[in-house]
PDB file of N, CA and C in Angstrom:
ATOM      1  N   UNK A   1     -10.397 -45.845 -42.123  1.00  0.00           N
ATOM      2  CA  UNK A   1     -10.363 -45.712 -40.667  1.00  0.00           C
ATOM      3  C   UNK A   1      -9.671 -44.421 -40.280  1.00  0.00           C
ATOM      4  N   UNK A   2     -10.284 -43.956 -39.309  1.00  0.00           N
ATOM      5  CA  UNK A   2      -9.992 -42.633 -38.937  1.00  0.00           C
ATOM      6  C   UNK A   2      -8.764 -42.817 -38.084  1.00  0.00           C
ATOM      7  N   UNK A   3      -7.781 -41.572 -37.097  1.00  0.00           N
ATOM      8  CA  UNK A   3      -6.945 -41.903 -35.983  1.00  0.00           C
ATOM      9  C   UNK A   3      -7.878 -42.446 -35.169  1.00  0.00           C
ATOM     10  N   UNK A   4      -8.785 -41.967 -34.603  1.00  0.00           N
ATOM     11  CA  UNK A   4      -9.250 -42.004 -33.153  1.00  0.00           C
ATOM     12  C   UNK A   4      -9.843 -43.912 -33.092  1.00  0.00           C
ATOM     13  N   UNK A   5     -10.147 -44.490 -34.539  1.00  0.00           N
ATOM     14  CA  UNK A   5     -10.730 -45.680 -34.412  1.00  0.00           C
ATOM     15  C   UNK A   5      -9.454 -46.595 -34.225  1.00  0.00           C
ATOM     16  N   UNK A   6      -8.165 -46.449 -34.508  1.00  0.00           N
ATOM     17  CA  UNK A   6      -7.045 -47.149 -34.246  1.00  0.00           C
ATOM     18  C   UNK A   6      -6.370 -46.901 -32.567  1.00  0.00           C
ATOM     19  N   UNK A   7      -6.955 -46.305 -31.858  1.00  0.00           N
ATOM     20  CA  UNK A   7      -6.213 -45.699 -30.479  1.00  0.00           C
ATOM     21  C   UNK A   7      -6.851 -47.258 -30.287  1.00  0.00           C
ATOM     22  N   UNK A   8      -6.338 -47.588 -29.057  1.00  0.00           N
ATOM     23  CA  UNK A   8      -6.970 -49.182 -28.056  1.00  0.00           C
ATOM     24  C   UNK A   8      -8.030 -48.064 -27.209  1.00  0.00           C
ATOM     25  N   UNK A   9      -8.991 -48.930 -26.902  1.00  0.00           N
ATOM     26  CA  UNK A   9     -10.105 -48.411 -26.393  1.00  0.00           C
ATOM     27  C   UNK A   9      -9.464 -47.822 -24.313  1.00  0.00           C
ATOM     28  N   UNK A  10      -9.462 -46.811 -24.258  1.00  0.00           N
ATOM     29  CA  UNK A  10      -8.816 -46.229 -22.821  1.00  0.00           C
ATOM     30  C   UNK A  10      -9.635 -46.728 -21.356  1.00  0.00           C
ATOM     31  N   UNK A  11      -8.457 -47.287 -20.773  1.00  0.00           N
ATOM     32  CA  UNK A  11      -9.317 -48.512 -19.486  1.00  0.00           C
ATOM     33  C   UNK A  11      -9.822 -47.142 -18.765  1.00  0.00           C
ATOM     34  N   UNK A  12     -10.833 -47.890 -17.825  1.00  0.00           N
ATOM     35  CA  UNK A  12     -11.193 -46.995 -16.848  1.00  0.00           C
ATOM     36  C   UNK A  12     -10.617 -47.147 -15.446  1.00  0.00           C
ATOM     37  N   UNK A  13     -10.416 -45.868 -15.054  1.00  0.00           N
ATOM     38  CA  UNK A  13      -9.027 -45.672 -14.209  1.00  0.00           C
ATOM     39  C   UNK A  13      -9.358 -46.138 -13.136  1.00  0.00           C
ATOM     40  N   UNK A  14     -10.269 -47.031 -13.156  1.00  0.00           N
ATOM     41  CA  UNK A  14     -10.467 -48.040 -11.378  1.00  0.00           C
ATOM     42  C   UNK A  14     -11.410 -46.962 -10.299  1.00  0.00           C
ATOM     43  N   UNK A  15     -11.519 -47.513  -9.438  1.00  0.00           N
ATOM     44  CA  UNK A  15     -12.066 -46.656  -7.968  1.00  0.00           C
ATOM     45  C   UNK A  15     -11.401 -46.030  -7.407  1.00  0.00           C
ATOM     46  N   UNK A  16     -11.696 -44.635  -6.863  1.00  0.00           N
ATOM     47  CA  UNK A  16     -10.730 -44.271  -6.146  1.00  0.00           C
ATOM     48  C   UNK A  16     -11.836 -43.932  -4.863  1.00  0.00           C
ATOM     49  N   UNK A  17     -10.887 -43.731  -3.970  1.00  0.00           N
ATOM     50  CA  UNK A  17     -10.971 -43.396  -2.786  1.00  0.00           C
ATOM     51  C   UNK A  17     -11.661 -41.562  -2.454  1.00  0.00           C
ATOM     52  N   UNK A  18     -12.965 -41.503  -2.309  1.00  0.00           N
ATOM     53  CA  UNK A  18     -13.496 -40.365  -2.021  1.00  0.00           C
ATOM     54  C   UNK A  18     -12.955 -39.584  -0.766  1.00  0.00           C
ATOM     55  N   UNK A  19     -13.146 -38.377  -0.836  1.00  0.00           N
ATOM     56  CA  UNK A  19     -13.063 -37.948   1.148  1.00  0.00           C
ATOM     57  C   UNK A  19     -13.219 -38.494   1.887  1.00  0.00           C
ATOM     58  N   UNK A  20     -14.227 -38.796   2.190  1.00  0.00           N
ATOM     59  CA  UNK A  20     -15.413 -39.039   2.994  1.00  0.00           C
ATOM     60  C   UNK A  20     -14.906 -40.672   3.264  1.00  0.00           C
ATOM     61  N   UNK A  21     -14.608 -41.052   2.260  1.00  0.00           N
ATOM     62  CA  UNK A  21     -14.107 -42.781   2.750  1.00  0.00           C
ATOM     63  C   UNK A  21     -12.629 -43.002   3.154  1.00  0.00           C
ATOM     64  N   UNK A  22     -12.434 -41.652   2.605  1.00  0.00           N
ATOM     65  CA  UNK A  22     -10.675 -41.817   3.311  1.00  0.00           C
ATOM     66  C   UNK A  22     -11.015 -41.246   4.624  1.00  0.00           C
ATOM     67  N   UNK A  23     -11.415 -40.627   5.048  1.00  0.00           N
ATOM     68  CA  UNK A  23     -11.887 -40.200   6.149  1.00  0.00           C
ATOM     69  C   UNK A  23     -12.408 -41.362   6.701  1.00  0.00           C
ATOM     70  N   UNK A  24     -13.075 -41.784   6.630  1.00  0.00           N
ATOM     71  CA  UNK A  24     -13.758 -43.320   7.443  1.00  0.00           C
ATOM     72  C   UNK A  24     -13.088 -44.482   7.679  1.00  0.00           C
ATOM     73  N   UNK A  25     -11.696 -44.690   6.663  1.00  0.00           N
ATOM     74  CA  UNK A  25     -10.938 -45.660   6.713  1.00  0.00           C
ATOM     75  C   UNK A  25     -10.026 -44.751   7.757  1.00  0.00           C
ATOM     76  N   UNK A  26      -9.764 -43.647   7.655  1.00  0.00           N
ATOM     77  CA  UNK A  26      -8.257 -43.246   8.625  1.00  0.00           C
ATOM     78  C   UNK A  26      -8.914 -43.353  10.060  1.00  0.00           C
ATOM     79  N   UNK A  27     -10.291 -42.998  10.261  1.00  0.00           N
ATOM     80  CA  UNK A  27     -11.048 -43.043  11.610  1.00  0.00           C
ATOM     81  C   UNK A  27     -10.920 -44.223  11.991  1.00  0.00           C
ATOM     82  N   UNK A  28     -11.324 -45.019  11.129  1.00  0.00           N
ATOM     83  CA  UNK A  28     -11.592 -46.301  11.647  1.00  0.00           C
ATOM     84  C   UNK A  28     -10.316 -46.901  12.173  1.00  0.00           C
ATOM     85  N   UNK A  29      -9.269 -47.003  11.659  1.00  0.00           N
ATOM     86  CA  UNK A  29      -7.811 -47.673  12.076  1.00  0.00           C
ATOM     87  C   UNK A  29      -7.813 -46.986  13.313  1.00  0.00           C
ATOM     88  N   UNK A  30      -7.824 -45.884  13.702  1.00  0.00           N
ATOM     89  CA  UNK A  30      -7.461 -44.558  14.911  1.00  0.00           C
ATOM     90  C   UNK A  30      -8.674 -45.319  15.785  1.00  0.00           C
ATOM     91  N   UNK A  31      -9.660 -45.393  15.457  1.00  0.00           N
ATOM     92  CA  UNK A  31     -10.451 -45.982  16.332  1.00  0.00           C
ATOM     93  C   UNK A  31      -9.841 -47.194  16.864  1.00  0.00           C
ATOM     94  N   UNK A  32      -9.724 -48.179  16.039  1.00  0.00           N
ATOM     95  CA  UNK A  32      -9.269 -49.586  16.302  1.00  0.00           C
ATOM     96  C   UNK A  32      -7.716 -49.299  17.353  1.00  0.00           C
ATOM     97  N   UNK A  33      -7.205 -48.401  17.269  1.00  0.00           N
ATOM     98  CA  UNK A  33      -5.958 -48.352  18.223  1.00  0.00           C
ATOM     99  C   UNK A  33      -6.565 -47.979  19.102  1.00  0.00           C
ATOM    100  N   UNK A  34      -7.477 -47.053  19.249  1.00  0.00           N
ATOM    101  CA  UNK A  34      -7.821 -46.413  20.895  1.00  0.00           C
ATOM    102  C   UNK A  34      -8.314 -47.969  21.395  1.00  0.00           C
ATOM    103  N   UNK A  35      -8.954 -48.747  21.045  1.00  0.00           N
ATOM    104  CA  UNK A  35     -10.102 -49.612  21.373  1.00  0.00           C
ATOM    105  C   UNK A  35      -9.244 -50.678  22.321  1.00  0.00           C
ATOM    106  N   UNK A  36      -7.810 -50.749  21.174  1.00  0.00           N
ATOM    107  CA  UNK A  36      -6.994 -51.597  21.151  1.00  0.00           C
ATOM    108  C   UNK A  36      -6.014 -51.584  23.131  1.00  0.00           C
ATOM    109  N   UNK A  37      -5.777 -49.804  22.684  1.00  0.00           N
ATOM    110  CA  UNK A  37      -5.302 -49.918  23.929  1.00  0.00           C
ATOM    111  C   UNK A  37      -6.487 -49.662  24.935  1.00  0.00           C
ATOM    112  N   UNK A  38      -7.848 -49.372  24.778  1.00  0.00           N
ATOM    113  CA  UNK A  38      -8.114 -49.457  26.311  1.00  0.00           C
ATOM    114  C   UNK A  38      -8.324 -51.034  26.510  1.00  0.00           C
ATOM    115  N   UNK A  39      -8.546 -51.745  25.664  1.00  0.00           N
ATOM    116  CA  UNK A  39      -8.440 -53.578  26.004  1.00  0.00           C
ATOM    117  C   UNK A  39      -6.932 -53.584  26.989  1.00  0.00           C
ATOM    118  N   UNK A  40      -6.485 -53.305  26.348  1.00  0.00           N
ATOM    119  CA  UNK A  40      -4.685 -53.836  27.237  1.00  0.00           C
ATOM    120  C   UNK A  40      -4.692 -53.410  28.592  1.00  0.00           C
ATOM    121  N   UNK A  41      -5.323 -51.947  28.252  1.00  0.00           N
ATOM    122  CA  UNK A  41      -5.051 -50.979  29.827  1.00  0.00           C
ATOM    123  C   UNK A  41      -6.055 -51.412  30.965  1.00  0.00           C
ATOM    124  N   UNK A  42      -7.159 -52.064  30.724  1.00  0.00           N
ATOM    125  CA  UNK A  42      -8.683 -52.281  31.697  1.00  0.00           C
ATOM    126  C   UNK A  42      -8.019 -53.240  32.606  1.00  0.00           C
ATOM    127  N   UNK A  43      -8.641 -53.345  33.677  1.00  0.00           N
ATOM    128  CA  UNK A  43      -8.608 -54.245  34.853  1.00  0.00           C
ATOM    129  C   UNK A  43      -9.099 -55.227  35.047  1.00  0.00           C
ATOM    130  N   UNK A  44      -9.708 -55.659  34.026  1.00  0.00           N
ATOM    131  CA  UNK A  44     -11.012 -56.082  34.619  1.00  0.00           C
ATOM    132  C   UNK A  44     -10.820 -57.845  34.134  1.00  0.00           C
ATOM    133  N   UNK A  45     -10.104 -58.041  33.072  1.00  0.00           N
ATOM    134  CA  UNK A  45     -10.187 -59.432  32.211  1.00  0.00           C
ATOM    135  C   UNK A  45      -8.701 -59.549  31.531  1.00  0.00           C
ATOM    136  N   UNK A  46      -8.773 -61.044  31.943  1.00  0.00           N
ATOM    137  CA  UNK A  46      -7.335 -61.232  31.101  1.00  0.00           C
ATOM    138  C   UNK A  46      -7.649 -61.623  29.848  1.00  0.00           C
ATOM    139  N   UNK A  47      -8.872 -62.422  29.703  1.00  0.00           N
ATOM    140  CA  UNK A  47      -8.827 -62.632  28.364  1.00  0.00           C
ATOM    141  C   UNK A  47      -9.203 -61.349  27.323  1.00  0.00           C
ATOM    142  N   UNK A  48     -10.225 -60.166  27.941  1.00  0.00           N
ATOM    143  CA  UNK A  48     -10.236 -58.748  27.390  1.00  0.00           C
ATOM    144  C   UNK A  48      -8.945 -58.455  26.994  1.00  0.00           C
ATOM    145  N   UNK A  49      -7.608 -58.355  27.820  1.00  0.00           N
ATOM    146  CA  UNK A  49      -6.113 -58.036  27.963  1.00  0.00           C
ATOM    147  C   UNK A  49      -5.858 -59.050  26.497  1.00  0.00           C
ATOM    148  N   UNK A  50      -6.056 -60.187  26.228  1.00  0.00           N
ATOM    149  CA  UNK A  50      -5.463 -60.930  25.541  1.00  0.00           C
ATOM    150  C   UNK A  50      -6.248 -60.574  24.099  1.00  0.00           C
ATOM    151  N   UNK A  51      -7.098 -60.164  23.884  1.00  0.00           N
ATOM    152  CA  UNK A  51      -7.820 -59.793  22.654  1.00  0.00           C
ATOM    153  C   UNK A  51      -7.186 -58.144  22.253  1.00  0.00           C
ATOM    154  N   UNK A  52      -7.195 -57.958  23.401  1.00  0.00           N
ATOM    155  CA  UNK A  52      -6.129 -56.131  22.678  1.00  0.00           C
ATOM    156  C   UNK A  52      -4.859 -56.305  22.125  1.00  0.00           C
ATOM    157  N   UNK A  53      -4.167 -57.327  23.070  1.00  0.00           N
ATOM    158  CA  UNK A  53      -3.061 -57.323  22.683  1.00  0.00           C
ATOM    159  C   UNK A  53      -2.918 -57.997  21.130  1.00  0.00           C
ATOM    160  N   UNK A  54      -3.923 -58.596  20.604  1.00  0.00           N
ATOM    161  CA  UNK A  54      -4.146 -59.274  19.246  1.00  0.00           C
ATOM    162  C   UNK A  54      -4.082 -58.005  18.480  1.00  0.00           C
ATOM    163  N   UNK A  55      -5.388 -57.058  19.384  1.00  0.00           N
ATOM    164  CA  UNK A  55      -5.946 -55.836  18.234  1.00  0.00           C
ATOM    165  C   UNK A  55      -4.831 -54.633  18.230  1.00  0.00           C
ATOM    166  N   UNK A  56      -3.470 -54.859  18.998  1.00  0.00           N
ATOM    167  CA  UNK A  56      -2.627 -53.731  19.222  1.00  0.00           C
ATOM    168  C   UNK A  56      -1.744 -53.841  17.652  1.00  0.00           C
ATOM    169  N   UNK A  57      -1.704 -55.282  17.837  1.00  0.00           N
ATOM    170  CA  UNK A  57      -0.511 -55.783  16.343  1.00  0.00           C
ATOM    171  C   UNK A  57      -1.447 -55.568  15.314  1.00  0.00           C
ATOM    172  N   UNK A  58      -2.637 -55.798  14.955  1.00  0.00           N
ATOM    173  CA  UNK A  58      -3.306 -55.342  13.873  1.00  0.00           C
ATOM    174  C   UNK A  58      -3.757 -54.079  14.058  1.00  0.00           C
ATOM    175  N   UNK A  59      -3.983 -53.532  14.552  1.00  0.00           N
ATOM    176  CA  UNK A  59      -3.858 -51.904  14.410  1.00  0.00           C
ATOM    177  C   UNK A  59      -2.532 -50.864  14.389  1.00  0.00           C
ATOM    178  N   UNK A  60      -1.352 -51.415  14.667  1.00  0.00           N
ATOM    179  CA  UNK A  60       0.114 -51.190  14.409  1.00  0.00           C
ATOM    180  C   UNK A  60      -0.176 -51.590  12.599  1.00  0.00           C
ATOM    181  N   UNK A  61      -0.303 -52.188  12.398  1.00  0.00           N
ATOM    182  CA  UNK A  61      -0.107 -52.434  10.969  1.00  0.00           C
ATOM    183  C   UNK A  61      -1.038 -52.188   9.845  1.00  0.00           C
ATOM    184  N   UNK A  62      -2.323 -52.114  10.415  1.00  0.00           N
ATOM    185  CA  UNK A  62      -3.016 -51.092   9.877  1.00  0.00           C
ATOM    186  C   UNK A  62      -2.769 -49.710  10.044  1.00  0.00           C
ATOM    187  N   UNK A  63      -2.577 -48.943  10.471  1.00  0.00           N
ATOM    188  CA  UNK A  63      -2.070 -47.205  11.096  1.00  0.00           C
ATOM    189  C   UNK A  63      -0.871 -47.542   9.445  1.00  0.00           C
ATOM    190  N   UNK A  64      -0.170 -48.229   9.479  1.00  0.00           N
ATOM    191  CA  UNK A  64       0.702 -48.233   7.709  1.00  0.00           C
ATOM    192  C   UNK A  64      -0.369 -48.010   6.826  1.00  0.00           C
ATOM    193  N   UNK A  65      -1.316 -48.204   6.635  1.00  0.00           N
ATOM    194  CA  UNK A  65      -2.359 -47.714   5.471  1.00  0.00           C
ATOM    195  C   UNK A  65      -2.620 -46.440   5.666  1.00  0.00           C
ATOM    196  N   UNK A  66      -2.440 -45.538   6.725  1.00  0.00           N
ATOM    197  CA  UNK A  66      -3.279 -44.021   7.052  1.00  0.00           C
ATOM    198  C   UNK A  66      -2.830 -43.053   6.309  1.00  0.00           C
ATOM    199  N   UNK A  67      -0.720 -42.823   5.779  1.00  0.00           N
ATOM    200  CA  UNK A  67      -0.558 -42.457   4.743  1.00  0.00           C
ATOM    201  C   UNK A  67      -1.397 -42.540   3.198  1.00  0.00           C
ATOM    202  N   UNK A  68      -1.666 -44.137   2.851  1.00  0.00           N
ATOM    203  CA  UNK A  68      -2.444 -43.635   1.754  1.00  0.00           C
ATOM    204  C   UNK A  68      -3.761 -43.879   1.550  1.00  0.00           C
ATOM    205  N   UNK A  69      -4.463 -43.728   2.832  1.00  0.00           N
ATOM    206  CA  UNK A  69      -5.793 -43.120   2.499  1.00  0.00           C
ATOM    207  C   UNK A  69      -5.863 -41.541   2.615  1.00  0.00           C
ATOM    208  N   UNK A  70      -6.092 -41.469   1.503  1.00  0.00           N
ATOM    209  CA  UNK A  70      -6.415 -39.886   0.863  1.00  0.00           C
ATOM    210  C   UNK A  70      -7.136 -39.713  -0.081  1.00  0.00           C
ATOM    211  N   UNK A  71      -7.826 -38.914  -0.520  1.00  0.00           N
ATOM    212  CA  UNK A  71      -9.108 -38.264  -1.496  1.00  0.00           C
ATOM    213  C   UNK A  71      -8.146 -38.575  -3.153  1.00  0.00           C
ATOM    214  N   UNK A  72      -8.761 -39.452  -3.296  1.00  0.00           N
ATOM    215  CA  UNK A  72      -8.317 -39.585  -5.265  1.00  0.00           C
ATOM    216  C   UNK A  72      -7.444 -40.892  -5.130  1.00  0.00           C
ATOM    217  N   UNK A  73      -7.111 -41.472  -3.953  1.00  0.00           N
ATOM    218  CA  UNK A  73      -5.678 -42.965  -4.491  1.00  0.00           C
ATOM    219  C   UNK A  73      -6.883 -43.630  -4.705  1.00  0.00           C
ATOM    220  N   UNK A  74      -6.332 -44.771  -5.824  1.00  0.00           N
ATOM    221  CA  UNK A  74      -6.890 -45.945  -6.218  1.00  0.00           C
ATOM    222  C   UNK A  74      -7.030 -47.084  -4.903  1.00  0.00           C
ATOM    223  N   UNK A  75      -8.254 -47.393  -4.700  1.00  0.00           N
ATOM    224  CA  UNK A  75      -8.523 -48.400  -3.688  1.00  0.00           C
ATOM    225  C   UNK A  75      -7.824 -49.585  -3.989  1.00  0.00           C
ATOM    226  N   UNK A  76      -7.276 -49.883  -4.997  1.00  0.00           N
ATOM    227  CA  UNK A  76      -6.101 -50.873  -5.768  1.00  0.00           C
ATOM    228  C   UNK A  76      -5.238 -50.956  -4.473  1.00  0.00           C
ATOM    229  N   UNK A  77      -4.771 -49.527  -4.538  1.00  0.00           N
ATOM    230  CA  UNK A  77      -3.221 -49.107  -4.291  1.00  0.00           C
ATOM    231  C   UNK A  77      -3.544 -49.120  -2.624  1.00  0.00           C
ATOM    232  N   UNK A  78      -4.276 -48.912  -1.869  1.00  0.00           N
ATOM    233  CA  UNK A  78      -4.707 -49.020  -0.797  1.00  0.00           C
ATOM    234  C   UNK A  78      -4.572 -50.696  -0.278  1.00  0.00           C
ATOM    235  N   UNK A  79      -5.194 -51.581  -1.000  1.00  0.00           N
ATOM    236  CA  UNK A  79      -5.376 -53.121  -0.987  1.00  0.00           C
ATOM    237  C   UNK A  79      -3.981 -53.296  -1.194  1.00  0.00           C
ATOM    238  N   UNK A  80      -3.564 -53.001  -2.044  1.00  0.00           N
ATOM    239  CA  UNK A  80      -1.874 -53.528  -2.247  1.00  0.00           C
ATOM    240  C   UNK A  80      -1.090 -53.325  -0.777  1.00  0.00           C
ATOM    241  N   UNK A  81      -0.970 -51.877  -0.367  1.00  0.00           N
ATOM    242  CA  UNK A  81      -0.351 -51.345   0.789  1.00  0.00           C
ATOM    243  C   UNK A  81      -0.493 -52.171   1.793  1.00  0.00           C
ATOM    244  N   UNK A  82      -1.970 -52.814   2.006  1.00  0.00           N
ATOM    245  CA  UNK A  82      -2.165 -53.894   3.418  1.00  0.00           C
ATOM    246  C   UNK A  82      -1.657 -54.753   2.928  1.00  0.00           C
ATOM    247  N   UNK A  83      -1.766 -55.280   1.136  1.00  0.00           N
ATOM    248  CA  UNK A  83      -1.208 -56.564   1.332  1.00  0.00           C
ATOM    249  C   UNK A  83       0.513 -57.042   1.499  1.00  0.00           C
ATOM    250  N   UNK A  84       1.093 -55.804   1.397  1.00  0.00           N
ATOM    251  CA  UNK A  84       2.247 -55.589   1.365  1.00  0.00           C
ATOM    252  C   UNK A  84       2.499 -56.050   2.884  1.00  0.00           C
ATOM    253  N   UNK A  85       1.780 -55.246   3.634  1.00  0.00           N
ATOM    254  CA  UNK A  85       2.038 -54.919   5.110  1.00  0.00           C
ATOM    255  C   UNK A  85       2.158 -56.432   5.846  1.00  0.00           C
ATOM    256  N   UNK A  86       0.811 -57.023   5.293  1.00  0.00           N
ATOM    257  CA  UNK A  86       0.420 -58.486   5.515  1.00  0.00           C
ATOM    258  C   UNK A  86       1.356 -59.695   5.178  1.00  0.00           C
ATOM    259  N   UNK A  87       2.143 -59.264   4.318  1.00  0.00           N
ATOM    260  CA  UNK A  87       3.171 -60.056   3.551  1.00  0.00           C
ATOM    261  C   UNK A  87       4.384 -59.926   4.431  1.00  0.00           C
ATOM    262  N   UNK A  88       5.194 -58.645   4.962  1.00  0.00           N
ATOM    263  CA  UNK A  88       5.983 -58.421   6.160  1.00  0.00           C
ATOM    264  C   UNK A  88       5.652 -59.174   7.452  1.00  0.00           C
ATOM    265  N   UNK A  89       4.334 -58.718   7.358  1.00  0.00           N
ATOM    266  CA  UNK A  89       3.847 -59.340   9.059  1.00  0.00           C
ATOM    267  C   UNK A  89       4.322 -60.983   8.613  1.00  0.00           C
ATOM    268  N   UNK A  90       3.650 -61.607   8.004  1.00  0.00           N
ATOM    269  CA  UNK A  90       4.050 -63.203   7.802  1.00  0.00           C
ATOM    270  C   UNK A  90       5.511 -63.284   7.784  1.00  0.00           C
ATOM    271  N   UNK A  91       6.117 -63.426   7.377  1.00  0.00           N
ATOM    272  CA  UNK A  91       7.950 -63.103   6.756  1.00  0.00           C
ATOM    273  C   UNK A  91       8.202 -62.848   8.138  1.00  0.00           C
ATOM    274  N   UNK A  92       8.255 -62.363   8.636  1.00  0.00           N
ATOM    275  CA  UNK A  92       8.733 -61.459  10.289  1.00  0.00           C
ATOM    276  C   UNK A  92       8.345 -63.040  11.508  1.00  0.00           C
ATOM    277  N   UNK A  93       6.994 -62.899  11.193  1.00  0.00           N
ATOM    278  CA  UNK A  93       6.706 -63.856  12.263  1.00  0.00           C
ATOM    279  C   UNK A  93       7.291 -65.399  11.866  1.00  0.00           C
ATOM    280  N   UNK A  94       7.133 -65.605  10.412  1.00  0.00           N
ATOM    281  CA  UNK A  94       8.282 -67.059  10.467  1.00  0.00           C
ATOM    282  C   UNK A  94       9.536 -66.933  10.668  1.00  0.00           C
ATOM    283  N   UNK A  95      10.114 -65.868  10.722  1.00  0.00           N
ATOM    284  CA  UNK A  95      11.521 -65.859  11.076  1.00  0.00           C
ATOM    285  C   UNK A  95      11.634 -65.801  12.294  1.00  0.00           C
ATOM    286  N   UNK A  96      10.616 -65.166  13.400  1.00  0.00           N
ATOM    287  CA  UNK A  96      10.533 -65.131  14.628  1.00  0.00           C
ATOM    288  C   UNK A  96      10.639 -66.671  15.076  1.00  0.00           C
ATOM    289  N   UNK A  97       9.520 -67.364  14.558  1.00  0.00           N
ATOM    290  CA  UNK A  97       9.590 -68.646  15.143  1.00  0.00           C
ATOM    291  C   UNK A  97      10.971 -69.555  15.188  1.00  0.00           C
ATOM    292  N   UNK A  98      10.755 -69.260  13.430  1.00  0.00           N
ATOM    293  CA  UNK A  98      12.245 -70.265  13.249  1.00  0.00           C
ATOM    294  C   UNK A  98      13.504 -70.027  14.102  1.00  0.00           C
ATOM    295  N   UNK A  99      13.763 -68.699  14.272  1.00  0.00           N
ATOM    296  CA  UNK A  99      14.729 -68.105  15.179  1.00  0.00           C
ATOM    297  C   UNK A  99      14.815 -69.195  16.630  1.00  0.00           C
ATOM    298  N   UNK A 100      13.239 -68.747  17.387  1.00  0.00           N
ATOM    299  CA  UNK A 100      12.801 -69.308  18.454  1.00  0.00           C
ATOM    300  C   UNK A 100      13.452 -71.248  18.633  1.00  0.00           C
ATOM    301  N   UNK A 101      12.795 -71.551  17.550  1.00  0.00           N
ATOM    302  CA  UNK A 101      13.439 -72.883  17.410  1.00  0.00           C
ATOM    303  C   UNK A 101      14.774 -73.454  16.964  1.00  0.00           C
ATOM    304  N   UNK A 102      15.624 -72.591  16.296  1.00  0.00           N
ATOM    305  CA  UNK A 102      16.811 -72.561  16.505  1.00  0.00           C
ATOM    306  C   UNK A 102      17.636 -72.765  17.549  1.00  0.00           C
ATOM    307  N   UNK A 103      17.049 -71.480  18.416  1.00  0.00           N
ATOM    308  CA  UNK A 103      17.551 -71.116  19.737  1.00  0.00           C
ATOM    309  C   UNK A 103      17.166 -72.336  20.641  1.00  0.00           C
ATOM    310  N   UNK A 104      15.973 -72.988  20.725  1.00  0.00           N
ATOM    311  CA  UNK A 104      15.535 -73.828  21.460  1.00  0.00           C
ATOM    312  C   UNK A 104      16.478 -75.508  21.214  1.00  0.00           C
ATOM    313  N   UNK A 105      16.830 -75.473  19.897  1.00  0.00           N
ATOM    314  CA  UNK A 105      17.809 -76.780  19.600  1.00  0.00           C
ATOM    315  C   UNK A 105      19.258 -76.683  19.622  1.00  0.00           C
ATOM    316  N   UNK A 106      19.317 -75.450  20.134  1.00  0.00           N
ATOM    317  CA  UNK A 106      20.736 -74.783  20.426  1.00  0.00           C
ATOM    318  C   UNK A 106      20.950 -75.277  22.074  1.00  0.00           C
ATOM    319  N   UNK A 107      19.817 -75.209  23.060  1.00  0.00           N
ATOM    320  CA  UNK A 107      20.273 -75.185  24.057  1.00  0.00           C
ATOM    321  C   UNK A 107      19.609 -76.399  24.480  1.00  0.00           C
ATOM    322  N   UNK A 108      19.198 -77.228  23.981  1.00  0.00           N
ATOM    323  CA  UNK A 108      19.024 -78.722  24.351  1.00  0.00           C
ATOM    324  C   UNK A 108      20.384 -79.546  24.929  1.00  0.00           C
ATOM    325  N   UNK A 109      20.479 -80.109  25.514  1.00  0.00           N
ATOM    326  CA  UNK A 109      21.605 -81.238  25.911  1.00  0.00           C
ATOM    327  C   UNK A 109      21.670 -81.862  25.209  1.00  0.00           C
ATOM    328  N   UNK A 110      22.791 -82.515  24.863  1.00  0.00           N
ATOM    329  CA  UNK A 110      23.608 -83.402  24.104  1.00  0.00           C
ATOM    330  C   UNK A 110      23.880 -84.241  24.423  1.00  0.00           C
TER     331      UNK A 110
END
């Protein structure tokens, strides 16, 4: 056996992220905020108002991915970053609640 037949066979380095799709993912989030705030800002509907204000918090937390979409990162490392983000957002909002209900059995009568 030769060296080269003892090396482990070399993984392939995953997908990465082209221009052109980092470009389409950073548009797209930038889009989703403009969209986001003209929902909030319009006159016209509260429930329109109430769907932005959904798409304001998910586009706040998407805009955290715009750093690493760039030409060559692993779409891995991209998926990780939201799921990271996604993992905060949860964590945050149960502590919000629990807080909420704390506070709420705090000021009950006795």
């Amino acid at each position: 056996m030769s060296a080269p037949d003892l090396l482990p066979p070399v993984a392939p380095a995953g997908r990465v992220l082209s221009a052109g799709q980092a470009r389409l993912l950073t548009r797209s989030i930038i889009g989703l905020c403009i969209v986001a705030l003209a929902l909030i800002f319009q006159p016209f509907s509260l429930a329109l108002f109430g769907v932005g204000a959904g798409l304001v918090i998910v586009g706040g937390l998407a805009f955290n991915l715009v750093p690493v979409c760039r030409a060559g990162v692993r779409v891995r490392s991209v998926v990780l970053a939201g799921l990271v983000t996604l993992i905060v957002l949860v964590v945050m909002a149960g502590l919000a609640i629990a807080s909420a209900y704390l506070y709420a059995l705090y000021l009950r009568p006795r």
